[in-house]
Protein backbone atom coordinates (compact mmCIF):
# COMPACT_ATOMS: atom_id res chain seq x y z
CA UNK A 1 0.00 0.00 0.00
CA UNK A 2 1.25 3.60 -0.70
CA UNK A 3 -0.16 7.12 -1.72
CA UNK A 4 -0.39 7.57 -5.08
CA UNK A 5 -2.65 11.07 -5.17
CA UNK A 6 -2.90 13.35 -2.28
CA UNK A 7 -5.23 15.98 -2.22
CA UNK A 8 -4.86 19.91 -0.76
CA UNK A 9 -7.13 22.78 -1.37
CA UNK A 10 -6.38 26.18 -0.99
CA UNK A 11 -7.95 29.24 0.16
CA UNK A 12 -5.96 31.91 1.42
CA UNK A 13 -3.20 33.30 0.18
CA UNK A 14 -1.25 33.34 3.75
CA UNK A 15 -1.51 29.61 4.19
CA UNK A 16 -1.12 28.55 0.25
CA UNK A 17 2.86 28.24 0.05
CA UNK A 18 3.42 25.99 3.29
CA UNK A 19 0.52 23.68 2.39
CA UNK A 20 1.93 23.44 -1.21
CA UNK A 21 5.50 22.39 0.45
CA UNK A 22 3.80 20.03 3.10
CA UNK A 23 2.01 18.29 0.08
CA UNK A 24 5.13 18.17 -2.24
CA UNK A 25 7.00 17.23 0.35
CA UNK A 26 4.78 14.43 1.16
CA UNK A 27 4.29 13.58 -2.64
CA UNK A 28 8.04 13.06 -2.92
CA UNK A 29 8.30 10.75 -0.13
CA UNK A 30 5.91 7.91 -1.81
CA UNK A 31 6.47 9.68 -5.87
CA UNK A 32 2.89 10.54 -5.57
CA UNK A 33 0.47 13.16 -7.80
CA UNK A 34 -0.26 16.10 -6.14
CA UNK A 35 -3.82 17.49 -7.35
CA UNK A 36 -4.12 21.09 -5.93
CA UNK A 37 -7.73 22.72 -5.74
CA UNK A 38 -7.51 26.42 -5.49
CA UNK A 39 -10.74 27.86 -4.23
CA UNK A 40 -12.15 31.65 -4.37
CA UNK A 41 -14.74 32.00 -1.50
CA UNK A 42 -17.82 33.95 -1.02
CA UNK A 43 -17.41 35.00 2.35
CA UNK A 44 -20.87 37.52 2.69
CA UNK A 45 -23.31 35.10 2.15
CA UNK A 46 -24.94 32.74 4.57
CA UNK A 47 -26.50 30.20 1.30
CA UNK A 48 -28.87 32.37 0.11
CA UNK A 49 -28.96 36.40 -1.05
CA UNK A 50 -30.29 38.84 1.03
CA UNK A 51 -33.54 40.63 0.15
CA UNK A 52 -33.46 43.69 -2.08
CA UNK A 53 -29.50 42.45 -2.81
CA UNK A 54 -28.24 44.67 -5.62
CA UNK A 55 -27.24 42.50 -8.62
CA UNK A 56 -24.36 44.51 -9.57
CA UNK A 57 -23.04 44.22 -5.91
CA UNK A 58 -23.62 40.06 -6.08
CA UNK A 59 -21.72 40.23 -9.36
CA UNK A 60 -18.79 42.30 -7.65
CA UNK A 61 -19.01 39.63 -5.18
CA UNK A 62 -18.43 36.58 -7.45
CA UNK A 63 -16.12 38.41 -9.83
CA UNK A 64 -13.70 38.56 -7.07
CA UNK A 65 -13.64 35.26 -5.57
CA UNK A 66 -13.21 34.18 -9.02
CA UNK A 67 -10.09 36.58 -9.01
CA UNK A 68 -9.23 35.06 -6.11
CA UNK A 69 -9.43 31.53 -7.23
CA UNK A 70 -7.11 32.58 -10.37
CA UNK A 71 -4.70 33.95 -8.14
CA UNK A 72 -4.11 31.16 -6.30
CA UNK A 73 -3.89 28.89 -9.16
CA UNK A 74 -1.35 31.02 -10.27
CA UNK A 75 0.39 30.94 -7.58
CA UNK A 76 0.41 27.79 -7.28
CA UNK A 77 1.82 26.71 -10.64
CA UNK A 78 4.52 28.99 -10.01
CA UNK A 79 5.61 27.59 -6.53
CA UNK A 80 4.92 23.77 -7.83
CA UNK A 81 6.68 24.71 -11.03
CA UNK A 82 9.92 25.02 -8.93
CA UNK A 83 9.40 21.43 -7.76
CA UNK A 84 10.31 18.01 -9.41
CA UNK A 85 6.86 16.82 -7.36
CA UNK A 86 3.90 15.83 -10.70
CA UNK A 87 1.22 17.99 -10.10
CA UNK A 88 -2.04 19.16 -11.65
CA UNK A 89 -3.89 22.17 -10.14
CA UNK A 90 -7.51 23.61 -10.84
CA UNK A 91 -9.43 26.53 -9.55
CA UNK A 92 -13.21 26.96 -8.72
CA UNK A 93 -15.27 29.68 -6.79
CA UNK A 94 -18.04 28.68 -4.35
CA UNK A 95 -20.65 30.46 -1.41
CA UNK A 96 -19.07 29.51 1.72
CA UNK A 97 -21.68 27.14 2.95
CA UNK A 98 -21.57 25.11 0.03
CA UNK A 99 -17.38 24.85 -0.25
CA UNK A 100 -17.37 21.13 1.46
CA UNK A 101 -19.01 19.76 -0.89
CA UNK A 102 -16.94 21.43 -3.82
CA UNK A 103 -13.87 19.46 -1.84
CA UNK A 104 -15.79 16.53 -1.10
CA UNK A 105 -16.10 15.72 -4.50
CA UNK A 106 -12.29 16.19 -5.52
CA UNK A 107 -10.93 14.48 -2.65
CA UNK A 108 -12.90 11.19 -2.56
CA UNK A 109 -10.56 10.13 -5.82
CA UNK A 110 -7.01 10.70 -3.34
CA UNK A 111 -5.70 8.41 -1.21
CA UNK A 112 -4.85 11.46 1.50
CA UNK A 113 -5.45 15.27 2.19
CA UNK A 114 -3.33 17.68 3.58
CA UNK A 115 -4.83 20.67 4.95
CA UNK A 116 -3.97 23.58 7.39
CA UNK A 117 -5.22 23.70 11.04
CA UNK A 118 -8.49 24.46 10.87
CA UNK A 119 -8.11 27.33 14.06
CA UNK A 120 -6.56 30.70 14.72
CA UNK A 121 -6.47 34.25 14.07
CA UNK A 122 -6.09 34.11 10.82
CA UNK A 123 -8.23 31.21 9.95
CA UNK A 124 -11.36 31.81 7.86
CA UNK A 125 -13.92 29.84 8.33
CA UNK A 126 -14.05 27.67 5.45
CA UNK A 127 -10.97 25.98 6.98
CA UNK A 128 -12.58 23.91 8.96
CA UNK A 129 -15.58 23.23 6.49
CA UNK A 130 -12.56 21.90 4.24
CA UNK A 131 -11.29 19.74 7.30
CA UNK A 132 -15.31 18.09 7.87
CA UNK A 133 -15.73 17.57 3.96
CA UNK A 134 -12.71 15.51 3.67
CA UNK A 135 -13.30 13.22 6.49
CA UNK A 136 -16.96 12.53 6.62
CA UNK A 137 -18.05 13.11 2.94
CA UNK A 138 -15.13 12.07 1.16
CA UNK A 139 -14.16 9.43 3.71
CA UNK A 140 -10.77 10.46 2.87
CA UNK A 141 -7.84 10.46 5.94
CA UNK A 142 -7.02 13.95 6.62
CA UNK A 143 -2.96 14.88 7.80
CA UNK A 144 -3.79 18.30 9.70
CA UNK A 145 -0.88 20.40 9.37
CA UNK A 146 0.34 23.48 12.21
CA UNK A 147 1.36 26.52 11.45
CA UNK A 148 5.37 27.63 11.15
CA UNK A 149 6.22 23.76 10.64
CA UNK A 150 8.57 22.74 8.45
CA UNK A 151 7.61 20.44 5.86
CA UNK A 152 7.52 16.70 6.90
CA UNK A 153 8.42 13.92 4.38
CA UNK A 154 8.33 11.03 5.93
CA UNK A 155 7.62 11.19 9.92
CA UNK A 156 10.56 9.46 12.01
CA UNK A 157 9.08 8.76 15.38
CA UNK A 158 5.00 8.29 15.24
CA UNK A 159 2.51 8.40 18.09
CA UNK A 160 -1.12 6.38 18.14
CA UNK A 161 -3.93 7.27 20.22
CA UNK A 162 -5.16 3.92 20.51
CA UNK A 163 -8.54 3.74 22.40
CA UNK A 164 -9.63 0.23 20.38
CA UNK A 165 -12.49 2.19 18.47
CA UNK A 166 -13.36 1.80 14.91
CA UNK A 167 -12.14 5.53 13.78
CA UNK A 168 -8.57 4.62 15.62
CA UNK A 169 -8.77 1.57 13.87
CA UNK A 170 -9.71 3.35 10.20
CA UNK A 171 -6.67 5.88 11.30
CA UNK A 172 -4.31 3.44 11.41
CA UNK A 173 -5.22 1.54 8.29
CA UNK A 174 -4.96 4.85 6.46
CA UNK A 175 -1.67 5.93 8.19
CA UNK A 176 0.35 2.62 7.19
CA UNK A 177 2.19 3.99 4.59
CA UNK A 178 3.42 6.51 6.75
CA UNK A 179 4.07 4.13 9.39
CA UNK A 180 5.86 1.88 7.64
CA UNK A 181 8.37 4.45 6.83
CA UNK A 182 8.79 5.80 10.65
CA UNK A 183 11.55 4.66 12.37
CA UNK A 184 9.52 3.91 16.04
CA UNK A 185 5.74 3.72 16.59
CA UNK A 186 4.03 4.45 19.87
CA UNK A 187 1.32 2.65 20.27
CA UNK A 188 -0.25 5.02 23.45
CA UNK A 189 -2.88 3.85 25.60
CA UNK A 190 -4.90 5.88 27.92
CA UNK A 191 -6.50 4.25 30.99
CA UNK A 192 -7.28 0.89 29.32
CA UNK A 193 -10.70 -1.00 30.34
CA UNK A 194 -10.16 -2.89 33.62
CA UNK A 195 -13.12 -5.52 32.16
CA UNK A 196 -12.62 -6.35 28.43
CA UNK A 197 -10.73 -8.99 26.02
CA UNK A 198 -7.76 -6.83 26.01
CA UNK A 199 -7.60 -5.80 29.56
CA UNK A 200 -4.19 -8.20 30.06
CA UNK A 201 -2.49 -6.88 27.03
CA UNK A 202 -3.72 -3.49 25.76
CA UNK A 203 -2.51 -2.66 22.40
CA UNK A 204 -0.90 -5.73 21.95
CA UNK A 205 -3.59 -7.30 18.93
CA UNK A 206 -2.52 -4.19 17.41
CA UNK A 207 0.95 -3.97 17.94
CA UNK A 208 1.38 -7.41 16.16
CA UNK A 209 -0.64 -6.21 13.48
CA UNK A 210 1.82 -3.31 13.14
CA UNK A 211 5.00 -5.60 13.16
CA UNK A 212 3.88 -7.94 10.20
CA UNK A 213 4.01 -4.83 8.10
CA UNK A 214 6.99 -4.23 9.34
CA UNK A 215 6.36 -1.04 11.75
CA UNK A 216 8.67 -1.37 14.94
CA UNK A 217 5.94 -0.67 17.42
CA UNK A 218 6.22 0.39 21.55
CA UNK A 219 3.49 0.00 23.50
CA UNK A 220 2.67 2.99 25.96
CA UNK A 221 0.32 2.33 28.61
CA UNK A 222 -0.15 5.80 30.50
CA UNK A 223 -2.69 7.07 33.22
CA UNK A 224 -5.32 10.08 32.89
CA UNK A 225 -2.98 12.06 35.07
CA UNK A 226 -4.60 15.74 33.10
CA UNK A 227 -8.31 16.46 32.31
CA UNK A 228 -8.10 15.68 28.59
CA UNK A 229 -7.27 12.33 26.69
CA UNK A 230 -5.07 14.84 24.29
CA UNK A 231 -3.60 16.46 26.66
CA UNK A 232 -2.11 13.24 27.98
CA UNK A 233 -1.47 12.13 24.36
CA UNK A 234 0.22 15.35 23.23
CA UNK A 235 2.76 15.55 26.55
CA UNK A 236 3.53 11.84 25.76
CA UNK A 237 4.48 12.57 22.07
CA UNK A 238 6.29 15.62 23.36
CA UNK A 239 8.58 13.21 25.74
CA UNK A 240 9.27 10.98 22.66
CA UNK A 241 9.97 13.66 20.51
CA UNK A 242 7.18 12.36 18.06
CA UNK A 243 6.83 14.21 14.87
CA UNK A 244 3.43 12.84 13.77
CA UNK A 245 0.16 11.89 16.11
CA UNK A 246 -2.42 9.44 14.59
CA UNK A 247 -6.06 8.82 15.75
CA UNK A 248 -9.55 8.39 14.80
CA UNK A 249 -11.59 11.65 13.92
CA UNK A 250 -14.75 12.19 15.71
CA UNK A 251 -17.60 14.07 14.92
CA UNK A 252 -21.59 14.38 15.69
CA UNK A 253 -24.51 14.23 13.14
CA UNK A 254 -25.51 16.92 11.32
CA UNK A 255 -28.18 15.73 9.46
CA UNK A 256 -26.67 13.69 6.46
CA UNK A 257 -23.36 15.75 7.07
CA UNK A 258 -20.88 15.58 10.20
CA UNK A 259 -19.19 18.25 12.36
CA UNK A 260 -15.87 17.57 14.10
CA UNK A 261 -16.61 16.42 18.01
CA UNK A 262 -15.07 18.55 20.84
CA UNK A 263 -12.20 16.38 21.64
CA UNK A 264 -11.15 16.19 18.06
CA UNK A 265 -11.43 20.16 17.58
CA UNK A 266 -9.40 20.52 20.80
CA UNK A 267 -6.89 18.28 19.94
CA UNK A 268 -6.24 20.39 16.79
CA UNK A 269 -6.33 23.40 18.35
CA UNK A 270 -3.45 22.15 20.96
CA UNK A 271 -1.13 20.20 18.87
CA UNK A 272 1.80 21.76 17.49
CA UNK A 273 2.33 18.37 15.72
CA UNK A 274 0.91 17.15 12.37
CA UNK A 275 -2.32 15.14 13.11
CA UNK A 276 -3.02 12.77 11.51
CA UNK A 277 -6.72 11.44 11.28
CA UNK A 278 -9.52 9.13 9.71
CA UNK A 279 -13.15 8.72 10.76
């Protein structure tokens, strides 16, 4: 198994040239295709015009995010253009409640996204629309990258939040390529079940697993000794120097749709690690 196409959209022009280096970074490490989608947002409307909306000032308002769109496709050829990474790139325009599905529908045909941190100050808000579309309409793994990080490659030392669930479980299915290329895996576990079939060996199923495919795995067993799971998780990877976190996405219904759970949103708002995650 390996990545063959990996996915990134852009939307701003501040966050446009690291993403574009995470992804060709990434791209090199498994000589993958990089397909860029460079999107101009309507920020001013909420999915539907307001009434007595002057036509000339809607037009003004598409024209630009269309300008926008063409100036990040621009700049995008010309910063993939100085890599040897194969890339294609395209460029839309959408209303900012209807962007996810605009990425949804590119990024089901990749085998992995790469997008920015969804939150801080200079976050818009489609950010983490992009984030939601890619893991619960696309079903696509997402690797969450922080700001002022230098690109990746291939991770060295990984950490697992392993909790047994299913969207651990998907995680780490959709993180083997990566794995198999790290030099050490932690396999962390949090306050494992007293009563269960695992109770006398907690990650081990999984940790055997792992070593088949060759992954030299660690198994962490650590105490709730904060009030978070991630904050536990990300101190642990801190003390192993990890340089990639992997773990299951979760989110609540939203109708049809999905919106990213608390713990998940915290997590990315704390980590100053790439995070990897599935659903």
């Amino acid at each position: 198994m390996s990545y063959k196409t990996i996915f990134t959209a852009l939307s701003q022009d501040s966050l446009a040239k690291p993403m574009l280096a995470h992804a060709s970074a990434i791209c090199d490490s498994f000589d993958a295709h990089l397909d860029t989608l460079c999107l101009g947002v309507d920020r001013s409307q909420t999915g539907y015009y307001y009434a007595g909306a002057n036509a000339m000032v809607l037009q003004e308002v598409i024209e630009k995010a269309n300008e926008d769109s063409l100036a990040l496709e621009k700049l995008a050829q010309t910063e993939l253009g100085k890599t040897d990474t194969r890339w294609s790139c395209d460029h839309g325009m959408a209303q900012l409640p209807d962007i996810g599905r605009h990425a949804a529908t590119r990024a089901r045909f990749a085998d992995i996204a790469i997008l920015p941190t969804p939150y801080g100050e200079d976050r818009g808000p489609e950010q983490e629309a992009l984030v939601e579309a890619c893991l619960f309409e696309a079903r696509v793994p997402v690797l969450i990258i922080p700001e002022k990080l230098e690109p990746l490659g291939a991770p060295k030392t990984v950490v697992i939040g392993w909790n047994e669930s299913d969207e651990a479980l998907s995680a780490v299915r959709a993180a083997m390529p990566l794995l198999e290329q790290a030099d050490k895996v932690h396999v962390v576990v949090i306050d494992p079940p007293k009563h269960g079939p695992n109770r006398s060996d907690p990650g081990g199923l999984l940790s055997v697993w792992l070593a088949r495919h060759g992954v030299h795995t660690e198994i962490d067993v650590l105490s709730k000794t904060m009030p978070r799971v991630s904050d536990v998780l990300l101190r642990h990877a801190t003390d192993v120097n990890a340089d990639l976190v992997v773990m299951g996405a979760y989110g609540h219904s939203r109708f049809r749709e999905a919106i990213l759970g608390g713990a998940t949103r915290y997590m990315l708002e704390q980590s100053k690690l790439p995070v990897f995650m599935a659903h």
